[in-house]
Protein backbone atom coordinates (compact mmCIF):
# COMPACT_ATOMS: atom_id res chain seq x y z
CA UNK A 1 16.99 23.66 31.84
CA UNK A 2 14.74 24.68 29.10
CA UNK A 3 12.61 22.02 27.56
CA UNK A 4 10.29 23.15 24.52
CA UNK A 5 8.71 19.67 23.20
CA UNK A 6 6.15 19.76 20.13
CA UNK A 7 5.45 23.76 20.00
CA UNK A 8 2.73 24.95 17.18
CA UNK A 9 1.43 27.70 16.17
CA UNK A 10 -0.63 28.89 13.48
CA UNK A 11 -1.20 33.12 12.87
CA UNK A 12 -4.95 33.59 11.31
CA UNK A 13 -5.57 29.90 11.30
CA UNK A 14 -8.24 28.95 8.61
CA UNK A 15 -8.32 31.82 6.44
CA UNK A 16 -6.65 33.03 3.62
CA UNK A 17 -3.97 34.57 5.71
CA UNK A 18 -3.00 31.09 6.96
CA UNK A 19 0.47 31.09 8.24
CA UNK A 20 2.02 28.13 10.12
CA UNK A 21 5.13 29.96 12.23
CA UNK A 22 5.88 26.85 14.84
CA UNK A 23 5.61 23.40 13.26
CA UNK A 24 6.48 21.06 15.86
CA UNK A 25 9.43 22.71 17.46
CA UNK A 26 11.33 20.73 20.13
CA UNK A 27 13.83 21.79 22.00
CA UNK A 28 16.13 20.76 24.79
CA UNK A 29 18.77 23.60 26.54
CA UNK A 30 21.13 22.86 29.56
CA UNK A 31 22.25 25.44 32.50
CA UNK A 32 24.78 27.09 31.12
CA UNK A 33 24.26 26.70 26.80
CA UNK A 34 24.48 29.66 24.82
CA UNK A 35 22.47 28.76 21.52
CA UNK A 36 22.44 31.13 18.75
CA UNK A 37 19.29 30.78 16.61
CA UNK A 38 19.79 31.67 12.77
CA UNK A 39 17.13 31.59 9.72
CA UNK A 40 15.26 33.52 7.13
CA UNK A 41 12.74 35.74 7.04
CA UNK A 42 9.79 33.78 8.63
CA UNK A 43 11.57 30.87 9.64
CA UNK A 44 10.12 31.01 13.32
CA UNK A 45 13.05 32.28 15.04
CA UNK A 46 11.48 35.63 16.75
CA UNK A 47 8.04 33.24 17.49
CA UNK A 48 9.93 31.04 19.26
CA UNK A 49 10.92 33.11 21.45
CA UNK A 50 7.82 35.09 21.90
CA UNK A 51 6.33 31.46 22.49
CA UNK A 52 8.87 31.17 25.34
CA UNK A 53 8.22 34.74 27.32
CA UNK A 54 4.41 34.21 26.82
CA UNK A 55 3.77 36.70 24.47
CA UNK A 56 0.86 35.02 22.92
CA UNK A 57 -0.30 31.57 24.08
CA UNK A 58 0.82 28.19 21.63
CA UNK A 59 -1.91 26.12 20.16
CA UNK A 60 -0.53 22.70 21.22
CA UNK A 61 3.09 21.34 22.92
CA UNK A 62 4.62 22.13 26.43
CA UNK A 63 7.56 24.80 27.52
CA UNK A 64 9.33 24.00 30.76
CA UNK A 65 11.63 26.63 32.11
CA UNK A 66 13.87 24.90 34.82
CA UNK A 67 11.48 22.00 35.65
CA UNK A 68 8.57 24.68 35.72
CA UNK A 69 5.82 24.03 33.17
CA UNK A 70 5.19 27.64 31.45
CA UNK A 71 2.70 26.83 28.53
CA UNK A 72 -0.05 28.29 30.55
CA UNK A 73 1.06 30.76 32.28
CA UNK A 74 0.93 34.98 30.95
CA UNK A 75 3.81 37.09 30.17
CA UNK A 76 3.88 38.73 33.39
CA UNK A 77 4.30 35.20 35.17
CA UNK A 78 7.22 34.03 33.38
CA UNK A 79 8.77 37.63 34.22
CA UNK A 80 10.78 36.33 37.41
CA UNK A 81 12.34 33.44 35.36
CA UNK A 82 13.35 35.58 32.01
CA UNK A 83 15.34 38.42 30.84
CA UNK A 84 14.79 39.42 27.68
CA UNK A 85 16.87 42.03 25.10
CA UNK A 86 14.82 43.66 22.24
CA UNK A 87 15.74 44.52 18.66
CA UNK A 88 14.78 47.89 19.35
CA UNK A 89 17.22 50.09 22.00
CA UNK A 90 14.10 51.66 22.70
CA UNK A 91 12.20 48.75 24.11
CA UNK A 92 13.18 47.59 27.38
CA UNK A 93 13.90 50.63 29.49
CA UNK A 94 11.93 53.75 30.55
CA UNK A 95 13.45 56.40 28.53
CA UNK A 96 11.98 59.32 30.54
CA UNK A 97 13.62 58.03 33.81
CA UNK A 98 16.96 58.04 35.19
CA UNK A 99 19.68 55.33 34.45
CA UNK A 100 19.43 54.29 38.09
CA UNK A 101 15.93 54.26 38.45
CA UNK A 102 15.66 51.71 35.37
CA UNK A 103 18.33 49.81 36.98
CA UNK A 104 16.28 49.79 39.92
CA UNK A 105 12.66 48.78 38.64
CA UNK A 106 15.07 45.34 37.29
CA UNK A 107 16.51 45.13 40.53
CA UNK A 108 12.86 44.57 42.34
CA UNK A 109 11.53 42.44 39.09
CA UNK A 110 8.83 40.35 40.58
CA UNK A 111 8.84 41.25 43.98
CA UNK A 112 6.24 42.78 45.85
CA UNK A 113 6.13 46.69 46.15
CA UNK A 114 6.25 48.59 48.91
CA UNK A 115 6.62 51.91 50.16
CA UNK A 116 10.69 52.06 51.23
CA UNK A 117 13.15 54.18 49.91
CA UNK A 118 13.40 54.05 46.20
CA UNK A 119 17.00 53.89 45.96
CA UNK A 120 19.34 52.55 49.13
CA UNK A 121 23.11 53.60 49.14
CA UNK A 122 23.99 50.36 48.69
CA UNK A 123 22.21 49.66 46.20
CA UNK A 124 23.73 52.62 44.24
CA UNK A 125 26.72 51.79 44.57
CA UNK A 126 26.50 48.30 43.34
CA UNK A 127 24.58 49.74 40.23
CA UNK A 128 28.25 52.19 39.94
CA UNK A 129 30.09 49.13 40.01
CA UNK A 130 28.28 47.02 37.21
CA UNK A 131 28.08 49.79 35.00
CA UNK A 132 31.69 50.86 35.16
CA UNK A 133 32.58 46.66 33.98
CA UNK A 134 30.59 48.07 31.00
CA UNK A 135 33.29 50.41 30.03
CA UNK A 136 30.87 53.12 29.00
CA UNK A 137 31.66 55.26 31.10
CA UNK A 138 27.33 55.14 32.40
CA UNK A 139 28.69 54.88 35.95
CA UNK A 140 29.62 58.43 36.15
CA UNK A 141 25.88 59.99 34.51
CA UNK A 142 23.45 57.50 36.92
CA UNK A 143 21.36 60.38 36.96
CA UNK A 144 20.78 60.58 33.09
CA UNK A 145 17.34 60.26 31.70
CA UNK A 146 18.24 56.95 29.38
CA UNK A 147 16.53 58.49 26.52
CA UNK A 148 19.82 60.48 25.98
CA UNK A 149 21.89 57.72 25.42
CA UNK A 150 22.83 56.32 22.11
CA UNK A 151 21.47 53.02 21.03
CA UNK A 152 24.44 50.67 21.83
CA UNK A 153 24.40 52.56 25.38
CA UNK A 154 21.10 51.98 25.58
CA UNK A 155 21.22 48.22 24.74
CA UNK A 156 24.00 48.06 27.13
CA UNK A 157 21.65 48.79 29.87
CA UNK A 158 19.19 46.51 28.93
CA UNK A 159 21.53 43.82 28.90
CA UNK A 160 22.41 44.36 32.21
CA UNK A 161 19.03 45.33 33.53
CA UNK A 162 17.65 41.58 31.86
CA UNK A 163 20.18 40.04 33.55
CA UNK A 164 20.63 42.03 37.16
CA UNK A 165 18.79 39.10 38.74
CA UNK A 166 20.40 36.40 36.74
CA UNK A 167 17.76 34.89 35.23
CA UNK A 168 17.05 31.44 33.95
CA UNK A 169 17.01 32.29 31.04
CA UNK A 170 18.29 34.88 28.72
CA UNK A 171 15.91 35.35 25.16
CA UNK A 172 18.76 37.97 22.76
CA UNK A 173 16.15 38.92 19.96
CA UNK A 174 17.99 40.81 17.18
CA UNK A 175 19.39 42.91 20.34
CA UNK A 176 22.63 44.33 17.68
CA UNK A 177 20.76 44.53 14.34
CA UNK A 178 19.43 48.06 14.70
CA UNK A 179 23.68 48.95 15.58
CA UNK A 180 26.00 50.32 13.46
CA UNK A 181 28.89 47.11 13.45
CA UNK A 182 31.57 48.93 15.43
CA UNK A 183 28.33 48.97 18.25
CA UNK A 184 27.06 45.97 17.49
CA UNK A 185 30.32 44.05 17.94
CA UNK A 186 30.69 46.05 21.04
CA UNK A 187 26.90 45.01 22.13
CA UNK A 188 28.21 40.93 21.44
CA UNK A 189 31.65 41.33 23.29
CA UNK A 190 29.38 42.44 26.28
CA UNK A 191 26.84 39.86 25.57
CA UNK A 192 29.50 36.93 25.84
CA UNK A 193 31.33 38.18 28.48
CA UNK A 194 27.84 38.25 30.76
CA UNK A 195 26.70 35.16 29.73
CA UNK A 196 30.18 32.97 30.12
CA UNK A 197 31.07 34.92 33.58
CA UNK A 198 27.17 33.94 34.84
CA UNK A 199 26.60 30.96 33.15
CA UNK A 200 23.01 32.04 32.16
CA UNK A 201 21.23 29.42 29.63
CA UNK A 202 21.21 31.72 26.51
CA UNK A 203 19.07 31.94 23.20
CA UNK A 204 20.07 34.49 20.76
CA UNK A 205 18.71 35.14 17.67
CA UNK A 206 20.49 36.97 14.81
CA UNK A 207 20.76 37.33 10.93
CA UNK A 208 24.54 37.47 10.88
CA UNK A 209 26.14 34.28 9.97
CA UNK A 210 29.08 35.00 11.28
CA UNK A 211 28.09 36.19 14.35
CA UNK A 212 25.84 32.84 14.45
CA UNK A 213 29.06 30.64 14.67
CA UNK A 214 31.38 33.36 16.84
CA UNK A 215 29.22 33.18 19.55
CA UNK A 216 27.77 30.18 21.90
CA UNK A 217 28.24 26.21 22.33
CA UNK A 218 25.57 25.54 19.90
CA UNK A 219 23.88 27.01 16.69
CA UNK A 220 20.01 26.29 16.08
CA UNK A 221 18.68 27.06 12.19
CA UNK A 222 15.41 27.29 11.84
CA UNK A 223 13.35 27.14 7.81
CA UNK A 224 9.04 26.86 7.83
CA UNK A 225 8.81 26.81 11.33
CA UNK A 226 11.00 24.03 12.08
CA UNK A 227 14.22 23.27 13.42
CA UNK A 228 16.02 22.08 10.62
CA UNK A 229 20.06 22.03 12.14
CA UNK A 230 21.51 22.17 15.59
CA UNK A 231 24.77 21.94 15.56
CA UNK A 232 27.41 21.44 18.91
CA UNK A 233 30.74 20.88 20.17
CA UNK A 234 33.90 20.24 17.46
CA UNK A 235 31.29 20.79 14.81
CA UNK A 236 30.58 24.30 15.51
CA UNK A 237 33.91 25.19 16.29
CA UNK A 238 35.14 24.21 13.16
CA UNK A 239 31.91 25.57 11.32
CA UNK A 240 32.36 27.87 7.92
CA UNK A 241 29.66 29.97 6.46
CA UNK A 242 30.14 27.61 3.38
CA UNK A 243 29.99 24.48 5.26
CA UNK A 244 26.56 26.35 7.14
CA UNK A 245 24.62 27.15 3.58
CA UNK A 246 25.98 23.52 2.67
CA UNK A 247 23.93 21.69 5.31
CA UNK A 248 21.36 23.93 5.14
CA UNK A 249 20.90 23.23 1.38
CA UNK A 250 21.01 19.10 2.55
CA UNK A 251 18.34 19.45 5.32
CA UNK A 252 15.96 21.76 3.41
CA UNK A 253 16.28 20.27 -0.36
CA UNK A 254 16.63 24.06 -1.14
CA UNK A 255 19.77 26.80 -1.48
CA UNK A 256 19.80 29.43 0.91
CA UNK A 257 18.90 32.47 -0.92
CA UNK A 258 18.68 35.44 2.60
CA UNK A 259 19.39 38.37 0.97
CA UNK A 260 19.38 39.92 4.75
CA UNK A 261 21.69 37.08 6.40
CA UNK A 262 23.76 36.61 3.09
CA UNK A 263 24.64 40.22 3.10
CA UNK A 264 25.49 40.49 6.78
């Protein structure tokens, strides 16, 4: 389970570059939910996550990753219990090394290192296997630096590299919005199809509305670093964009006026 309860925090607190991104954020996640997390620019979707993986420490509240209380611990502690799938195809992987050596460094994701072979056979060939049920054809170029792949081949990877261990829990920041759509869509398909066949707990941010209410159990939308909807079950299935801006409008007392999400 994931259990954020009370999160704050405030960027450049007491000066004139004041800026509250996490007011109060609670937050409750069962094995198995895949939440997509919509908002505007600044709404405190990308800081919630980076609140989860540790990037920076909150000022007050608790996070508690599968019973494990997290607030204190650094990024590099929470490793073992996250996977995590950047806006940027370049973050996330070691472009000047080969697709199985990448595959490899996720493979042995906090465990101690040690001075056996880098790469067993077995191990190879169950890194050929999980790239072919990509479809990309990266089984047959293992040996490929992964700076010469394109970006949705590259987020590809990092999908499966985040997830190789099956984490607790999955943090999807952006991880299509630097894709062209016939890539991105691609990129979601693949998404989906890990999470449902895994059942890994799932938090994925986007600016796409539609994609928003496509994908997951449950949509999250966040406005002034709050949770202002969260929305399950029959009522998501049978969600509109119109009905979305609707109840946005109702639990803000404003219209949604994204020019980013409203364009998507």
């Amino acid at each position: 389970m994931l259990d954020i309860n009370n999160i704050r925090k405030t960027f450049n607190a007491k000066t004139v570059n004041q800026k509250i991104a996490l007011n109060g954020v609670t937050l409750h996640m069962d094995d198995g939910d895949f939440v997509t997390v919509i908002g505007g620019n600044g709404a405190g979707k990308s800081t919630m996550l980076n609140a989860i993986a540790g990037v920076f420490p909150v000022d007050s509240g608790k996070i508690l990753i599968d019973g494990t209380d997290v607030t204190g611990l650094p990024e590099h502690r929470r490793a073992a219990l996250l996977g995590r799938v950047f806006q940027d195809p370049m973050t996330g992987t070691a472009a000047t090394m080969q697709i199985e050596e990448n595959l490899a460094l996720a493979a042995r994701r906090g465990e101690k290192r040690t001075l056996k072979i880098g790469i067993t056979r077995e191990e190879r060939n169950e890194y050929r296997e999980k790239l072919a049920a990509l479809g990309l054809g990266l089984e047959n170029r293992m040996t490929t630096k992964v700076g010469l792949l394109s970006g949705g081949q590259r987020q590809a990877l990092t999908l499966l590299m985040a997830t190789l261990k099956k984490p607790k829990l999955l943090l999807l920041d952006e991880h299509t919005a630097a894709l062209d759509p016939h890539t991105a869509a691609k990129v979601l398909t693949l998404s989906e199809q890990i999470v449902t066949e895994h059942k890994i707990m799932t938090l994925m941010v986007t600016h796409n509305m539609r994609d928003a209410i496509r994908y997951g159990n449950r949509l999250i939308m966040m406005n002034e670093g709050r949770i202002i909807l969260d929305i399950a079950g029959e009522e998501k299935k049978n969600l509109t964009i119109e009905i979305l801006m609707d109840a946005f409008a109702q639990a803000s007392g404003e219209a949604f006026a994204n020019d980013r999400i409203l364009l998507s």
